[in-house]
Protein backbone atom coordinates (compact mmCIF):
# COMPACT_ATOMS: atom_id res chain seq x y z
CA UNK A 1 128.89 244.74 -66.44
CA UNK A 2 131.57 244.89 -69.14
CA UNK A 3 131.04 246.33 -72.16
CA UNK A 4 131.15 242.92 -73.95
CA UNK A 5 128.25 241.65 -72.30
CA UNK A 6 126.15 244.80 -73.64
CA UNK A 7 127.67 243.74 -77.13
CA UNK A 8 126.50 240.44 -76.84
CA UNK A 9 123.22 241.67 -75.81
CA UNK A 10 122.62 243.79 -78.82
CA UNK A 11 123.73 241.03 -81.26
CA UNK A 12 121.28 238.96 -79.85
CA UNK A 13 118.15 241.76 -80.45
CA UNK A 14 119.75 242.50 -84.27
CA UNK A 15 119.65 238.80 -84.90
CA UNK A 16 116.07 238.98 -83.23
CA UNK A 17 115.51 241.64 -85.71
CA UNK A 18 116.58 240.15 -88.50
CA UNK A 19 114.40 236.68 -87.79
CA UNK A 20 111.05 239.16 -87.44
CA UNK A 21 112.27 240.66 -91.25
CA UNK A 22 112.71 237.37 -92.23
CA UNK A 23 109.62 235.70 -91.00
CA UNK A 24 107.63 238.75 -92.32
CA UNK A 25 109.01 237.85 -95.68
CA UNK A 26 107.84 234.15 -95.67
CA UNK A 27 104.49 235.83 -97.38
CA UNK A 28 106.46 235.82 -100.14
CA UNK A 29 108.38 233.19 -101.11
CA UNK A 30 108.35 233.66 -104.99
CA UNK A 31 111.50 236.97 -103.67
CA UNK A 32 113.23 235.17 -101.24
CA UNK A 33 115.72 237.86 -101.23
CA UNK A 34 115.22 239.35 -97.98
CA UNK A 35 115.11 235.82 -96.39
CA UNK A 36 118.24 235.46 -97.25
CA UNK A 37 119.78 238.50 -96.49
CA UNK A 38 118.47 238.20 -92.89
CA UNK A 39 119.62 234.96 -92.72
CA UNK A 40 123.59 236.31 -93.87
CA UNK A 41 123.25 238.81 -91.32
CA UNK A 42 122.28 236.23 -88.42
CA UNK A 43 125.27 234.29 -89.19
CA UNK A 44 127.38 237.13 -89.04
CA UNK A 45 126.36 238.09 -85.55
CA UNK A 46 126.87 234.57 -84.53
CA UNK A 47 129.77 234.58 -85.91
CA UNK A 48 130.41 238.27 -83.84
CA UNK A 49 129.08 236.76 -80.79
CA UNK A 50 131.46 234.03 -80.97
CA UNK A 51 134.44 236.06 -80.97
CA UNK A 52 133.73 238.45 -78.23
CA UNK A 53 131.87 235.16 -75.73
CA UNK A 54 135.60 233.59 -76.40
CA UNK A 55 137.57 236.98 -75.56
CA UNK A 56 135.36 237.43 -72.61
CA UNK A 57 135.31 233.98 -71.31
CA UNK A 58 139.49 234.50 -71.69
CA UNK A 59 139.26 237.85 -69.62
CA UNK A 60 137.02 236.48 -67.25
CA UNK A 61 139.21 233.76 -66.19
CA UNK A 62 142.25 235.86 -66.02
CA UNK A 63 140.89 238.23 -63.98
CA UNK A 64 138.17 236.78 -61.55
CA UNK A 65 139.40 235.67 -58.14
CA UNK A 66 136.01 235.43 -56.50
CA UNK A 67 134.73 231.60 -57.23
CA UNK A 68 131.44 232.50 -56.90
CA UNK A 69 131.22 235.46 -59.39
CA UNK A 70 133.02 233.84 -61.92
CA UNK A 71 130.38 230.81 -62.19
CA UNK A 72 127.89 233.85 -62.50
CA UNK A 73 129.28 235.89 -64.51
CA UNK A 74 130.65 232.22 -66.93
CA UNK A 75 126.95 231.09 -66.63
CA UNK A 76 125.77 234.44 -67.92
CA UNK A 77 128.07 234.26 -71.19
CA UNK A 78 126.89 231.62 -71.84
CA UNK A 79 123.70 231.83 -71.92
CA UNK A 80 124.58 235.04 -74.32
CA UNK A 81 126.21 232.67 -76.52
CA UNK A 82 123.78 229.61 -76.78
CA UNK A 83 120.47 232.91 -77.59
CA UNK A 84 123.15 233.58 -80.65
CA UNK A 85 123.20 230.03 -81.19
CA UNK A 86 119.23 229.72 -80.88
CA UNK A 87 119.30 232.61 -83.53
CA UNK A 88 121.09 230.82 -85.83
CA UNK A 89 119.24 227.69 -85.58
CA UNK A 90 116.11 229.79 -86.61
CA UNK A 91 117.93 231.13 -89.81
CA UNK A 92 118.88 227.94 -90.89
CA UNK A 93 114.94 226.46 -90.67
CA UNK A 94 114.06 229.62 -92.31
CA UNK A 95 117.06 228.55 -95.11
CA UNK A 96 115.62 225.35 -95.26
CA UNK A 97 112.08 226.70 -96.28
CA UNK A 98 113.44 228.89 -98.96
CA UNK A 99 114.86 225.61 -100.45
CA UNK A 100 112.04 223.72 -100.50
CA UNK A 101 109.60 226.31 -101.57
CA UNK A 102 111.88 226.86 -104.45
C-alpha cells in the first residue's frame, strides 16, 4: 500500500483520539475548552484527509491499468475518506452540546 493510505489511516485514529478527549471532557461542561480544541483538531484532519484522498484518488487513476484493482483500491479511499467524514460529524454533535449547555 502507498504511503497515503497509511496517512489516511493515522488521521482517522488521531481524530478517534481526539473524539475519546473530547467525550471524556463532556463531565465538564462548565470548561469546555478541551471540547473545543478536539473538535479544531478533528476538522483539521478532515480537512488533511481531504487533500491527500483527492491526490491519491488523482494518482490512482493515472497510474492503475488493472480494472479490477483500481475499484479496490478507489473503494478503499473511500471508505478512508467517508471514517474522516464520520469523525467530523461526531465533532460537530459534540459542538452542538457545548452550545446548548452554555
Amino acid at each position: 500500500m502507498p504511503a497515503g493510505y497509511r496517512e489516511l489511516n493515522m488521521i482517522v485514529v488521531r481524530g478517534c483520539e481526539q473524539i475519546r478527549i473530547a467525550v471524556m471532557e463532556l463531565r465538564n461542561l462548565k470548561k469546555p475548552m478541551k471540547i473545543n480544541d478536539a473538535c479544531v483538531k478533528i476538522n483539521e484532519l478532515e480537512n488533511m484527509a481531504d487533500e491527500i484522498y483527492h491526490q491519491l484518488i488523482s494518482e490512482l487513476f493515472q497510474r492503475e491499468e488493472n480494472a479490477i484493482e483500481l475499484i479496490k483500491h478507489k473503494e478503499i479511499l473511500e471508505t478512508l475518506e467517508m471514517t474522516t467524514d464520520r469523525v467530523e460529524d461526531v465533532s460537530d454533535i459534540l459542538k452542538t452540546i457545548i452550545i446548548k449547555s452554555a
